[in-house]
C-alpha atoms as a PDB file:
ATOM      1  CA  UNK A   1       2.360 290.828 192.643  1.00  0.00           C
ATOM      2  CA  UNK A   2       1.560 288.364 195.878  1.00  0.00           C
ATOM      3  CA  UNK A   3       3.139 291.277 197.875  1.00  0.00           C
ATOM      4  CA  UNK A   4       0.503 293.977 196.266  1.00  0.00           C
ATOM      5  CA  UNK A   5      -2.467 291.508 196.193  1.00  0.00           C
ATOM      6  CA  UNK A   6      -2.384 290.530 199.880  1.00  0.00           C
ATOM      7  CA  UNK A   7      -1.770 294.334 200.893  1.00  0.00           C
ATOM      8  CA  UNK A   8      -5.249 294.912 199.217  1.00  0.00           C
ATOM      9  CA  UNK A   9      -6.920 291.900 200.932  1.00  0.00           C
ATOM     10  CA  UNK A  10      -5.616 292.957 204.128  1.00  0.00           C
ATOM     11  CA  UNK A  11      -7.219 296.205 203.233  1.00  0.00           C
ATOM     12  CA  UNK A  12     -10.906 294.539 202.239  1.00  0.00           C
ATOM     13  CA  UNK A  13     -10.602 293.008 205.621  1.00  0.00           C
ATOM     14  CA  UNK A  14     -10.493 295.865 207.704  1.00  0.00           C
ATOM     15  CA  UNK A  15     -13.112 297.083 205.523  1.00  0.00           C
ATOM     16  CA  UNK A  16     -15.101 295.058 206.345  1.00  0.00           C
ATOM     17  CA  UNK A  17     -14.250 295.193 209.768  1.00  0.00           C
ATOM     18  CA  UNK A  18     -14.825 298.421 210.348  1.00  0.00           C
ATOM     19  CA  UNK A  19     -18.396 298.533 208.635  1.00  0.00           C
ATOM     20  CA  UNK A  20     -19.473 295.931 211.295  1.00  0.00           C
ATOM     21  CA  UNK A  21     -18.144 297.904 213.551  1.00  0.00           C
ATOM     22  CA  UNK A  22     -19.143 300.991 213.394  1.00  0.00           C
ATOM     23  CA  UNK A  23     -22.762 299.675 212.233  1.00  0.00           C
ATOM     24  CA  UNK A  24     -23.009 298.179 215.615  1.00  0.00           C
ATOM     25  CA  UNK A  25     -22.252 300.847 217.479  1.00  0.00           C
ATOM     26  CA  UNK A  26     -24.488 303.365 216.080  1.00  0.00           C
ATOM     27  CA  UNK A  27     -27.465 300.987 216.212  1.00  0.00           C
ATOM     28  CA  UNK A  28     -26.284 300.594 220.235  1.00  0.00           C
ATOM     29  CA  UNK A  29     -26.169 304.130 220.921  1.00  0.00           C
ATOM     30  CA  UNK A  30     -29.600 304.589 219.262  1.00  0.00           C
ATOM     31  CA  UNK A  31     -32.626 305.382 222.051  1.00  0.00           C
ATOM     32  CA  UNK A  32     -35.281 302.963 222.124  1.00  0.00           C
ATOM     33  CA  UNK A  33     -35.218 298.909 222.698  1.00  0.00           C
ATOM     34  CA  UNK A  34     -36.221 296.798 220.199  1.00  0.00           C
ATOM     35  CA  UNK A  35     -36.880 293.730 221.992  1.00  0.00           C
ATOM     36  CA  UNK A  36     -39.805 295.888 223.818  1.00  0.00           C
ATOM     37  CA  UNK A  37     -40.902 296.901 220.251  1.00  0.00           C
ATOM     38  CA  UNK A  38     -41.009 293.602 219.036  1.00  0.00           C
ATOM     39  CA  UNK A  39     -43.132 292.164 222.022  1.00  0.00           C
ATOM     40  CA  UNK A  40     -45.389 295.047 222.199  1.00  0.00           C
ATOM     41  CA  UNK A  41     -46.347 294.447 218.379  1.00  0.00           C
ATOM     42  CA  UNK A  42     -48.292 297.507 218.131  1.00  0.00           C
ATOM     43  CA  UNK A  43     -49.693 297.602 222.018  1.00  0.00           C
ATOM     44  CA  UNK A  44     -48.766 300.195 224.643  1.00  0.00           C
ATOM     45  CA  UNK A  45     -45.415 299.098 226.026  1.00  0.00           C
ATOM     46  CA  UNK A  46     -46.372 299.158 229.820  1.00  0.00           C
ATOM     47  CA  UNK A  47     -48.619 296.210 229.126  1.00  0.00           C
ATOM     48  CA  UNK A  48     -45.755 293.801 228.068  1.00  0.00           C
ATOM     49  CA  UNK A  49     -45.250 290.993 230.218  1.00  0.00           C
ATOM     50  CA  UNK A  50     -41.615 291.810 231.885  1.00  0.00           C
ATOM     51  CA  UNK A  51     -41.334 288.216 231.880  1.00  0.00           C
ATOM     52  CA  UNK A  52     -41.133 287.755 227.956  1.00  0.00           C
ATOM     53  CA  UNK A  53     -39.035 290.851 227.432  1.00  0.00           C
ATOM     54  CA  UNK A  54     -35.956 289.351 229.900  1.00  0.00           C
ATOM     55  CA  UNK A  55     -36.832 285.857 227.713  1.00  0.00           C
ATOM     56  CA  UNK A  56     -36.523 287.447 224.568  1.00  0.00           C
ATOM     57  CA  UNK A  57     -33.569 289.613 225.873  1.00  0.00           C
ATOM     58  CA  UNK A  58     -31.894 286.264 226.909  1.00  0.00           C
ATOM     59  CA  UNK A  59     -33.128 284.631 223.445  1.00  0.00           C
ATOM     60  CA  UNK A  60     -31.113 287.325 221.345  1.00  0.00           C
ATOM     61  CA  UNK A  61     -27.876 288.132 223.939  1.00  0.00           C
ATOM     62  CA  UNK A  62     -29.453 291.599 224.741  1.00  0.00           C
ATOM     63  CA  UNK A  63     -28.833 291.104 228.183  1.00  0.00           C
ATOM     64  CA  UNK A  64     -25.422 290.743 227.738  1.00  0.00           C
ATOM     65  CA  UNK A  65     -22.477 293.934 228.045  1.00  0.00           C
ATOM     66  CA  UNK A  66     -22.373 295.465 224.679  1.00  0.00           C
ATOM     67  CA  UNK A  67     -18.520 294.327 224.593  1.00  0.00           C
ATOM     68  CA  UNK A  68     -19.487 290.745 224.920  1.00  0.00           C
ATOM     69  CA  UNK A  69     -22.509 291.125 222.498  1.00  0.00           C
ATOM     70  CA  UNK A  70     -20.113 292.458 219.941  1.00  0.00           C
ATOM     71  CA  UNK A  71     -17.402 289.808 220.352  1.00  0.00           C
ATOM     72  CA  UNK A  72     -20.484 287.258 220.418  1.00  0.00           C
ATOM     73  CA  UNK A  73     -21.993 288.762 217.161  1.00  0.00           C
ATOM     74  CA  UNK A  74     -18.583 289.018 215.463  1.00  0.00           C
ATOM     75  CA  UNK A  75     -17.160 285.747 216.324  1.00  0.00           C
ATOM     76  CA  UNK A  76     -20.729 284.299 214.537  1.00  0.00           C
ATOM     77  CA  UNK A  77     -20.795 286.837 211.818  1.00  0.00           C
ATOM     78  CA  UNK A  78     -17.142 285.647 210.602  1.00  0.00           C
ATOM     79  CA  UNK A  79     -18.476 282.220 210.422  1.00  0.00           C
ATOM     80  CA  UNK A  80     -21.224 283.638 207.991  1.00  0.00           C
ATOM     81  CA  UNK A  81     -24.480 283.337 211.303  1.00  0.00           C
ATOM     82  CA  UNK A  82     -25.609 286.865 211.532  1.00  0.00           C
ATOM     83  CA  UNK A  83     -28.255 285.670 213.572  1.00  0.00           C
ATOM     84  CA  UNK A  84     -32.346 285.884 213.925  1.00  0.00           C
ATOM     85  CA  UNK A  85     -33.865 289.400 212.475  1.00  0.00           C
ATOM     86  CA  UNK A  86     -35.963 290.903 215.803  1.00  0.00           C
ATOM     87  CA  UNK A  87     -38.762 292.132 213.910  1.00  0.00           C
ATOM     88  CA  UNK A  88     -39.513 288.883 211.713  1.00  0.00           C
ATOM     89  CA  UNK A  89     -37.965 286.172 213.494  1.00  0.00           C
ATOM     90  CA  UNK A  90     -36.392 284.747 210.085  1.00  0.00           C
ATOM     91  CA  UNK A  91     -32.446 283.916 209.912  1.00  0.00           C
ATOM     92  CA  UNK A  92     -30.509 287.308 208.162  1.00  0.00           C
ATOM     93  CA  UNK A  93     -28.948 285.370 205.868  1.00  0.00           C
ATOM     94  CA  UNK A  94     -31.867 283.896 204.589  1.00  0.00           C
ATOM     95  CA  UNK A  95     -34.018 287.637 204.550  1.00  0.00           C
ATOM     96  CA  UNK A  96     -31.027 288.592 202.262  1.00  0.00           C
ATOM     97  CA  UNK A  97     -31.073 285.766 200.313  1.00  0.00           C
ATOM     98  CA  UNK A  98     -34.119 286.645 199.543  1.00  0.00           C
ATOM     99  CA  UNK A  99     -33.249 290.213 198.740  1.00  0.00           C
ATOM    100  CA  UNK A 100     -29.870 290.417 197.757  1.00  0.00           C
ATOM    101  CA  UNK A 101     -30.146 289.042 194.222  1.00  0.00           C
ATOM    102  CA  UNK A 102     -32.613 291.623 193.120  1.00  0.00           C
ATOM    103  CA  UNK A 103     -30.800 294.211 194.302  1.00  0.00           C
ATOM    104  CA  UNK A 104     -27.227 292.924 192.441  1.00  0.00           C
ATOM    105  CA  UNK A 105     -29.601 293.083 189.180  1.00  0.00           C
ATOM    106  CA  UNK A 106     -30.485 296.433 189.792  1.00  0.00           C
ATOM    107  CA  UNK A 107     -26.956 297.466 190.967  1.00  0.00           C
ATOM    108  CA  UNK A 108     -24.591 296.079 188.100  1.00  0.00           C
ATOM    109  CA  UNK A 109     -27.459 296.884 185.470  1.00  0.00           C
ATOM    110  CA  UNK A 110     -27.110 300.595 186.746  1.00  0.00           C
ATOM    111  CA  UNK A 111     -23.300 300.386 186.641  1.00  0.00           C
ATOM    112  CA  UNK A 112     -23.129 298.648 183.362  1.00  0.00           C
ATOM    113  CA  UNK A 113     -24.967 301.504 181.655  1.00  0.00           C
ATOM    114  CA  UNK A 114     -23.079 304.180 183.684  1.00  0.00           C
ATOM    115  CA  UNK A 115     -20.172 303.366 182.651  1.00  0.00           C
ATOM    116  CA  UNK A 116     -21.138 302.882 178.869  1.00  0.00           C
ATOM    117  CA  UNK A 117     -23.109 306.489 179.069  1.00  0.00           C
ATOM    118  CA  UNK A 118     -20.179 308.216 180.731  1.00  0.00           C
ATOM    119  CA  UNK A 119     -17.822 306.734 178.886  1.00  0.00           C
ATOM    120  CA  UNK A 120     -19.187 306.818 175.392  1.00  0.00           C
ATOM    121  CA  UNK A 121     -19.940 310.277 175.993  1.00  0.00           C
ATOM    122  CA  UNK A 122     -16.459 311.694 177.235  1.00  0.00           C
ATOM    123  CA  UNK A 123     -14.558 309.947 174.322  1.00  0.00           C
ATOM    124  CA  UNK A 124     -17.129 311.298 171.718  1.00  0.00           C
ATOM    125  CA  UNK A 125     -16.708 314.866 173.791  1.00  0.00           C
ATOM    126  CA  UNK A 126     -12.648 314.533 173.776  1.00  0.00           C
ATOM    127  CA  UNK A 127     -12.649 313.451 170.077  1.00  0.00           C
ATOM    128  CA  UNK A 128     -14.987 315.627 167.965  1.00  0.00           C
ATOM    129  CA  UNK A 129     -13.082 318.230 166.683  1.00  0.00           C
ATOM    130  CA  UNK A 130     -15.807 320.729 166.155  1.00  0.00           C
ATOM    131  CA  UNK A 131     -15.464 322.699 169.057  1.00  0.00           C
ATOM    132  CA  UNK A 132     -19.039 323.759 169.766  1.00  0.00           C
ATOM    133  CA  UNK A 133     -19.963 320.483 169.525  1.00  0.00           C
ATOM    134  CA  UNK A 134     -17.065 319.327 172.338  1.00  0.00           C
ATOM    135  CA  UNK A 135     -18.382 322.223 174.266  1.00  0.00           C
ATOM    136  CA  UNK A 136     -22.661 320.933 174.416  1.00  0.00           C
ATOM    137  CA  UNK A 137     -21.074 317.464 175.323  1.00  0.00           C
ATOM    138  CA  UNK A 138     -18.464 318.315 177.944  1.00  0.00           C
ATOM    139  CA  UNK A 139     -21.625 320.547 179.597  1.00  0.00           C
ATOM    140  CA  UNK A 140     -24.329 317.525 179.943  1.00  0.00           C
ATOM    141  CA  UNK A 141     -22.079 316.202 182.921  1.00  0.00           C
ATOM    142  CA  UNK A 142     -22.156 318.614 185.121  1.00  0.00           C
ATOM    143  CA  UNK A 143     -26.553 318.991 184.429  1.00  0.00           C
ATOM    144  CA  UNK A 144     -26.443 315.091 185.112  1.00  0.00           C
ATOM    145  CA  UNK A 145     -24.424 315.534 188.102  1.00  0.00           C
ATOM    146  CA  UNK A 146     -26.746 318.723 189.502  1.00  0.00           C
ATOM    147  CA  UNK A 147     -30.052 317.041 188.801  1.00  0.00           C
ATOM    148  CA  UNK A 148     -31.539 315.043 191.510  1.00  0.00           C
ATOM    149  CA  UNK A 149     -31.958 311.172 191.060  1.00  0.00           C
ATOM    150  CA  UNK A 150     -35.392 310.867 192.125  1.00  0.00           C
ATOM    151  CA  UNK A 151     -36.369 313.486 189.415  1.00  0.00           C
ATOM    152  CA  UNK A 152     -34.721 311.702 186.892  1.00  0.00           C
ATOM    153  CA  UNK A 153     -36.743 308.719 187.812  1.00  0.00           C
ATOM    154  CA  UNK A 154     -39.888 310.695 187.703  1.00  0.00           C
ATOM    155  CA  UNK A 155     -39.307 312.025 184.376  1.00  0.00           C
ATOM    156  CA  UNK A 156     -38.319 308.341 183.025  1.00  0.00           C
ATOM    157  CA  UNK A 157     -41.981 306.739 184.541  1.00  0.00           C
ATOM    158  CA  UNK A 158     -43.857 309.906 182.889  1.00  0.00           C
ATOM    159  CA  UNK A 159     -41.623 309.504 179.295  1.00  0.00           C
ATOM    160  CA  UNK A 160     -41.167 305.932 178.844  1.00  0.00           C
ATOM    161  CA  UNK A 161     -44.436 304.321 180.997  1.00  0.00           C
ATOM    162  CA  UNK A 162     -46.783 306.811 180.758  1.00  0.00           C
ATOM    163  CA  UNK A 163     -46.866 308.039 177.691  1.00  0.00           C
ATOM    164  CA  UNK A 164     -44.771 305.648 175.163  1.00  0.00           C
ATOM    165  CA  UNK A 165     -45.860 302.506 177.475  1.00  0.00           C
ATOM    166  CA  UNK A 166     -42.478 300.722 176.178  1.00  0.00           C
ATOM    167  CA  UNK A 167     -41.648 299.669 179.945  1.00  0.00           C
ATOM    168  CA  UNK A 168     -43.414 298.917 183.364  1.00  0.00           C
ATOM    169  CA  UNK A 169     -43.566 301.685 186.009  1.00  0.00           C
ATOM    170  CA  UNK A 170     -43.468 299.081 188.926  1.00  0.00           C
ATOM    171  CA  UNK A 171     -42.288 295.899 189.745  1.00  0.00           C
ATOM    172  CA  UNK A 172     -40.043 293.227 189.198  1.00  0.00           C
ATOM    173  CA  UNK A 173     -41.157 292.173 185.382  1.00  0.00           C
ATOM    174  CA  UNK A 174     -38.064 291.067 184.207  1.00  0.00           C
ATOM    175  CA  UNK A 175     -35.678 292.396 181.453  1.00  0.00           C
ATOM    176  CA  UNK A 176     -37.918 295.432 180.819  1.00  0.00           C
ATOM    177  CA  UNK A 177     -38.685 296.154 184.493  1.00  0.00           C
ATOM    178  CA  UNK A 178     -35.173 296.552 185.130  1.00  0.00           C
ATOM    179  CA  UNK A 179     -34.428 298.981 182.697  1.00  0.00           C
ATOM    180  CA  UNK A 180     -36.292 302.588 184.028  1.00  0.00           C
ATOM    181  CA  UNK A 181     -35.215 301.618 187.495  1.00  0.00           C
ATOM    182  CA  UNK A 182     -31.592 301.033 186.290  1.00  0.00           C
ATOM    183  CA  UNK A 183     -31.184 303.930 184.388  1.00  0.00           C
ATOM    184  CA  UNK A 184     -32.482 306.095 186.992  1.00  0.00           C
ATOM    185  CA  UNK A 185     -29.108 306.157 188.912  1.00  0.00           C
ATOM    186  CA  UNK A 186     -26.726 305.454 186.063  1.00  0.00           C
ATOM    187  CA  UNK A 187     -27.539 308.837 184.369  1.00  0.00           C
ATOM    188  CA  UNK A 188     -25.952 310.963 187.662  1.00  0.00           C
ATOM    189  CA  UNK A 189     -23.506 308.309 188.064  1.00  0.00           C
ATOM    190  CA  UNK A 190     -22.679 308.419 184.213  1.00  0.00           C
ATOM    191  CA  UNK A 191     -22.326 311.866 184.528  1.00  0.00           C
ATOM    192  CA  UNK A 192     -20.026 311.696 187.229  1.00  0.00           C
ATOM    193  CA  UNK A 193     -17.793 309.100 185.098  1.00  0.00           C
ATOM    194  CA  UNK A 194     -17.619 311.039 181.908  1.00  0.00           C
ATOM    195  CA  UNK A 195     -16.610 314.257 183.783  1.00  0.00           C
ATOM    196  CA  UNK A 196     -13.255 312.180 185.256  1.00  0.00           C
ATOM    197  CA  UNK A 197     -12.353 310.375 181.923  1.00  0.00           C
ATOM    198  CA  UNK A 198     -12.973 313.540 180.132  1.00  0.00           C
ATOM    199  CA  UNK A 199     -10.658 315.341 181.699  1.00  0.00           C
ATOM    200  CA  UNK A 200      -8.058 312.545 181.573  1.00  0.00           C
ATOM    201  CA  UNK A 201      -8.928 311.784 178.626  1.00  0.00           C
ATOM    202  CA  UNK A 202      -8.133 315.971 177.623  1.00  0.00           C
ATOM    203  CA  UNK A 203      -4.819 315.808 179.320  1.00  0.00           C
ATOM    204  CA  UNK A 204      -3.385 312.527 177.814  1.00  0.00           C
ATOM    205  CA  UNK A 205      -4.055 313.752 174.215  1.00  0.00           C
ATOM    206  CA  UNK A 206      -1.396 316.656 174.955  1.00  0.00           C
ATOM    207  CA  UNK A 207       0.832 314.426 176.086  1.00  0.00           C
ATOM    208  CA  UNK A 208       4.121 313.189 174.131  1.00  0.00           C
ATOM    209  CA  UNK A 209       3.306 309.669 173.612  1.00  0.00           C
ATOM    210  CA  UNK A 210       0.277 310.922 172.226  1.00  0.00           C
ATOM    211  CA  UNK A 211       2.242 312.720 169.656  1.00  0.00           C
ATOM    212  CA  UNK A 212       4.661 310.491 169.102  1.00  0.00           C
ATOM    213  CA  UNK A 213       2.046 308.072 168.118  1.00  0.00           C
ATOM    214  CA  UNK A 214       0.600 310.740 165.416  1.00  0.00           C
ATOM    215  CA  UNK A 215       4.074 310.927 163.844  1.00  0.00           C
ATOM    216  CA  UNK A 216       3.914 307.003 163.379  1.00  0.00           C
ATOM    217  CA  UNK A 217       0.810 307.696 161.368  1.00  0.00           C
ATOM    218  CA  UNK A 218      -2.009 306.094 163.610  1.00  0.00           C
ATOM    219  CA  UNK A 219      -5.206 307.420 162.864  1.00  0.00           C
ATOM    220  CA  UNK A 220      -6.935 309.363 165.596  1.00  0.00           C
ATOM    221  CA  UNK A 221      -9.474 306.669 166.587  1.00  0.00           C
ATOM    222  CA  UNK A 222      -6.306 304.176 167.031  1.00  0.00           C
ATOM    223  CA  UNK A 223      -4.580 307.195 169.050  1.00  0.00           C
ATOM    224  CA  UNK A 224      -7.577 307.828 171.195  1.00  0.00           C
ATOM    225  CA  UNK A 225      -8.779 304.336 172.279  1.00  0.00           C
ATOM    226  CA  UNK A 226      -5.647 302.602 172.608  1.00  0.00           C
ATOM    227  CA  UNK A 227      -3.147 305.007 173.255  1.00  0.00           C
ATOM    228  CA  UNK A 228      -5.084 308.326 175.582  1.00  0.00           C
ATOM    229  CA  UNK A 229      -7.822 306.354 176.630  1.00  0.00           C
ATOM    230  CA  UNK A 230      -5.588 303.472 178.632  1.00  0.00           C
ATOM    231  CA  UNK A 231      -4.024 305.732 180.581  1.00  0.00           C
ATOM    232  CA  UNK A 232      -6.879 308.178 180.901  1.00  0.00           C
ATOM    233  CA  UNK A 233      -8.783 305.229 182.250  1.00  0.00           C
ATOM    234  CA  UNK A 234      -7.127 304.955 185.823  1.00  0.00           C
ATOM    235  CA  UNK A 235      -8.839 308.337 187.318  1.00  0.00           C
ATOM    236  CA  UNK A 236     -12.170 307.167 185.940  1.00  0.00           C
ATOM    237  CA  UNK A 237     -11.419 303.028 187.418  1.00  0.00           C
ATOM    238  CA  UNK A 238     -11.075 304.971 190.840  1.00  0.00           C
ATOM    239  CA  UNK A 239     -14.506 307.039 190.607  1.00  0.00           C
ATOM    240  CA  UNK A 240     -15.738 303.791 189.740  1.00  0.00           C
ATOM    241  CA  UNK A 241     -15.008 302.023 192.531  1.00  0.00           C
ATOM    242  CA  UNK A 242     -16.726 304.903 194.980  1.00  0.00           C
ATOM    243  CA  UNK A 243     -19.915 304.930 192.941  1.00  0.00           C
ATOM    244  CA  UNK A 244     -20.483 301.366 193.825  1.00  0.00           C
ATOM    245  CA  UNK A 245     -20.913 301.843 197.815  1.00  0.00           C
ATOM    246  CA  UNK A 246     -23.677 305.119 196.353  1.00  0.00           C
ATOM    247  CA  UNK A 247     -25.122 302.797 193.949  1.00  0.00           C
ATOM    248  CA  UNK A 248     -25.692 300.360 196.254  1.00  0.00           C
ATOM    249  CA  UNK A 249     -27.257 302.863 198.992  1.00  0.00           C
ATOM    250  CA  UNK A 250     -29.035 304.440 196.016  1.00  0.00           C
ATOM    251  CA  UNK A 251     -30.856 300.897 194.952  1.00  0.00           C
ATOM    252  CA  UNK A 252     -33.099 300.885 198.171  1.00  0.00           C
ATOM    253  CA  UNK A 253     -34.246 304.519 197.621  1.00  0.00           C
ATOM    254  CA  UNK A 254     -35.004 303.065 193.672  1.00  0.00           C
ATOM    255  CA  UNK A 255     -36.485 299.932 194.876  1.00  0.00           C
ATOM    256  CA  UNK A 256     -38.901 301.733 197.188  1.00  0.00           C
ATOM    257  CA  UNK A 257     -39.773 304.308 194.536  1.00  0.00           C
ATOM    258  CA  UNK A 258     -40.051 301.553 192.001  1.00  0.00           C
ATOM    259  CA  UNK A 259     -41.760 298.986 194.742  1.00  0.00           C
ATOM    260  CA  UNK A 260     -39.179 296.514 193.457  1.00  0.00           C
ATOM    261  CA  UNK A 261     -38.122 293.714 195.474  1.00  0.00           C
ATOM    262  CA  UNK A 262     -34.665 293.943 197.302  1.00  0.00           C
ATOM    263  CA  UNK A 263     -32.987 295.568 200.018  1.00  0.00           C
ATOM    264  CA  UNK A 264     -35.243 298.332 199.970  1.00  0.00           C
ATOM    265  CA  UNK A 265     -37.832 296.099 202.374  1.00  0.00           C
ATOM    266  CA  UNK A 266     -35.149 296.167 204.886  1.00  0.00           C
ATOM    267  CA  UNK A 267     -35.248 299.235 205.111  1.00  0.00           C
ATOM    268  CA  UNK A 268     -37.553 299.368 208.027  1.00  0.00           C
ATOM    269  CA  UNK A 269     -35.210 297.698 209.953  1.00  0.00           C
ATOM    270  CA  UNK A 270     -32.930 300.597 211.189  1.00  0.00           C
ATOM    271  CA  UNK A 271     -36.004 302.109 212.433  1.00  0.00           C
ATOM    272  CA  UNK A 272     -37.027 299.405 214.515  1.00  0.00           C
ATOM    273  CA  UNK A 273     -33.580 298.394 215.548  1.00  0.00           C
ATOM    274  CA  UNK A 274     -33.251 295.471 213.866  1.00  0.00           C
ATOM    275  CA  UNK A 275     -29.548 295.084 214.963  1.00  0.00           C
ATOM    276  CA  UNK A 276     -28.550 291.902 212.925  1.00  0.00           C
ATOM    277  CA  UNK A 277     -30.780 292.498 209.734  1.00  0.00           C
ATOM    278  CA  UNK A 278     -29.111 296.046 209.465  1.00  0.00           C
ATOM    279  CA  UNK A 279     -25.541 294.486 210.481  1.00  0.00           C
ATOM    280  CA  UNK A 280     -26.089 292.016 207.792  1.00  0.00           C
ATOM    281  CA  UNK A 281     -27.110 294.742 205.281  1.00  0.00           C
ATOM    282  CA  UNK A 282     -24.568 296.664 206.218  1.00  0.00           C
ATOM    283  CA  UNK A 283     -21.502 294.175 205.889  1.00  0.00           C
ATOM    284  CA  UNK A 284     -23.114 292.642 202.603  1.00  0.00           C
ATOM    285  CA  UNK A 285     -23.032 296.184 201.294  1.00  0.00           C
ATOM    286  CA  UNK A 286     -19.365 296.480 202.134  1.00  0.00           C
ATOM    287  CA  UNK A 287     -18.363 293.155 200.666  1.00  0.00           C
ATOM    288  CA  UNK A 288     -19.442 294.309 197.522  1.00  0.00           C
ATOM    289  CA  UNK A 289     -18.047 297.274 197.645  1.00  0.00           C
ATOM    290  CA  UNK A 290     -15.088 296.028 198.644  1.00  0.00           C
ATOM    291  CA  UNK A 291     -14.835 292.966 196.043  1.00  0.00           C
ATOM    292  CA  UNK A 292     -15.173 295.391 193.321  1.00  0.00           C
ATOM    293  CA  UNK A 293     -12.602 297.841 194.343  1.00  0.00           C
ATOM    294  CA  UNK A 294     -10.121 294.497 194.912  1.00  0.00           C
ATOM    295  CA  UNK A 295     -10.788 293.554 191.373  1.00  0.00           C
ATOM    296  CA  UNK A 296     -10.551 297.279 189.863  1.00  0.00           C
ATOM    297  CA  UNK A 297      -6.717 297.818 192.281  1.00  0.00           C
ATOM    298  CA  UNK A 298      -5.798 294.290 190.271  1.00  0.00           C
ATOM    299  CA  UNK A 299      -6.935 295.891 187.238  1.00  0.00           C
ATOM    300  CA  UNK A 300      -4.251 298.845 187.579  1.00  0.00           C
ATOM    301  CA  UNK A 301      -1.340 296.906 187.177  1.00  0.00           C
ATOM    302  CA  UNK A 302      -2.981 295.299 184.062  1.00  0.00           C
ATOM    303  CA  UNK A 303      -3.185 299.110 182.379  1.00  0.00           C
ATOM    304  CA  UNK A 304       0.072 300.175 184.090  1.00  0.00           C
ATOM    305  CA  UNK A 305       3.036 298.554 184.909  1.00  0.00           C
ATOM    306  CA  UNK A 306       4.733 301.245 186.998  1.00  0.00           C
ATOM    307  CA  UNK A 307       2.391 300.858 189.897  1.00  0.00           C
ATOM    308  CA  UNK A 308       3.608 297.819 190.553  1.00  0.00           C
ATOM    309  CA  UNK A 309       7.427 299.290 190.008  1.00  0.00           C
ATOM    310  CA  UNK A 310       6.535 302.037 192.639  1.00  0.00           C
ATOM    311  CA  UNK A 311       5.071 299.558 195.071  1.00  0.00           C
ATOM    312  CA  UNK A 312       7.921 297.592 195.087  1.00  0.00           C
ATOM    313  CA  UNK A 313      10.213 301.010 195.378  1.00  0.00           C
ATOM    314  CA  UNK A 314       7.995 301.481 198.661  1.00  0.00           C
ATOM    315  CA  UNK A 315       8.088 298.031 199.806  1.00  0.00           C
ATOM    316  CA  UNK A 316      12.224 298.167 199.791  1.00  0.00           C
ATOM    317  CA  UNK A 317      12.592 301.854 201.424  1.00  0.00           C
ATOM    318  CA  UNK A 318      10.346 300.225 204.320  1.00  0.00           C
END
């Protein structure tokens, strides 16, 4: 188990290494300066003192080779200093902060009821057995998939705020502002869930366990949510996993659309170059995506034993 678990930090780290990375680069190779954007504040750009661009150059390393910029901004962003943001002059870690807990709220409420939606609705789909019944459920994941998140968000404001006036259209006003925004990206990511574990869930009941189990005499609720449904579950822990890192990117387009607070404010910063506010956003992001898919590979084991047989198998033939 120590073996497996540090394999899958070592793999969080270059994760994480590799969104910095990368997210550096781009924002490098991107026209434009945005120290010159910064001190022009809305003025032409030929009528910026030279003098206060090479002092704000100096101020945030920009006059520096990119190589030693990045090993500068790397050696500080291990030790948790992503620096200054150029457009606001406020420490990154303090700008997300700000933002980041906001955004978590929105994110795991979104996942929470993604996961309950998907997954209520493939084991009600996989257990009916009325067969035009299994048929209208097994079909509403692939509409959820197809259908376009801002649209379902649309439809939620004109339903739900509009109409019915049971929640707020904008804002941040607590439980009940959190729920339209939430459930704006959990139905496609639902959707996406259900259609895994449905499937999984379809093949484990023709299994011979499953059978085997039937001949005991366990009811079919008792064969479907302990037996099918703990196996079935890996494929659908995986999906899981991915939808965070879209979740995540999905929450500023929600925030904006809802004018919630969060990471959607930063999202002006990749426009103007913000190089450490959109580093910081960017290796934030991949923390959490990475912490959760650490917790769900730790999970595995938990619901099957062989993996950690068939690591170990690995681990010897190496």
């Amino acid at each position: 188990m120590r073996r497996y678990v540090i394999k899958r930090l070592a793999q969080a780290v270059g994760v994480l290494w590799a969104a910095y990375t990368v997210s550096f680069l781009v924002l490098n190779w991107l026209p434009g300066d945005p120290v010159t954007a910064m001190a022009s504040a809305g003025m032409d750009s030929g009528d910026v003192d030279p003098t206060r661009l090479a002092a704000l150059r100096h101020e945030y390393g920009f006059d520096k080779p990119v190589l030693v910029q990045y090993a500068d901004y790397l050696g500080r962003a291990v030790r948790g200093d992503f620096g200054d943001s150029v457009a606001t002059g406020r420490p990154v870690t303090s700008t997300l902060a700000d933002a980041l807990p906001q955004t978590l709220q929105l994110t795991g409420a979104a996942l929470l009821l993604a996961v309950l939606l998907g997954g209520g609705l493939a084991v009600l789909a996989t257990h009916t057995s009325r067969r035009w019944l299994r048929q209208v459920l097994l079909s509403l994941p692939p509409l959820g998939v197809s259908v376009p998140t801002f649209w379902v968000g649309l439809l939620l404001v004109e339903a739900f705020s509009f109409r019915l006036h049971w929640f707020p259209a904008f804002g941040n006003d607590g439980l009940k502002g959190l729920v339209l925004p939430a459930l704006t990206p959990a139905v496609p990511t639902g959707a996406q869930v259900a259609q895994v574990l449905a499937k999984s869930l379809l093949t484990a009941l023709d299994q011979a366990y499953v059978e085997t189990a039937r001949a005991k005499g366990a009811g079919r609720w008792r064969v479907h949510l302990r037996h099918a449904l703990r196996n079935a579950s890996l494929p659908a822990l995986t999906v899981v996993g991915l939808l965070v890192g879209q979740l995540i990117a999905g929450s500023v387009v929600v925030e904006t659309v809802f004018s919630r607070d969060g990471l959607g404010v930063t999202a002006a910063a990749v426009t103007a170059q913000d190089i450490p506010l959109v580093q910081g956003v960017v290796v934030f992001g991949a923390l959490i995506f990475v912490t959760t898919n650490l917790v769900i590979d730790l999970v595995y084991p938990l619901l099957d034993p062989r993996i950690m047989v068939a690591s170990d198998r690995r681990a010897a033939l190496a």
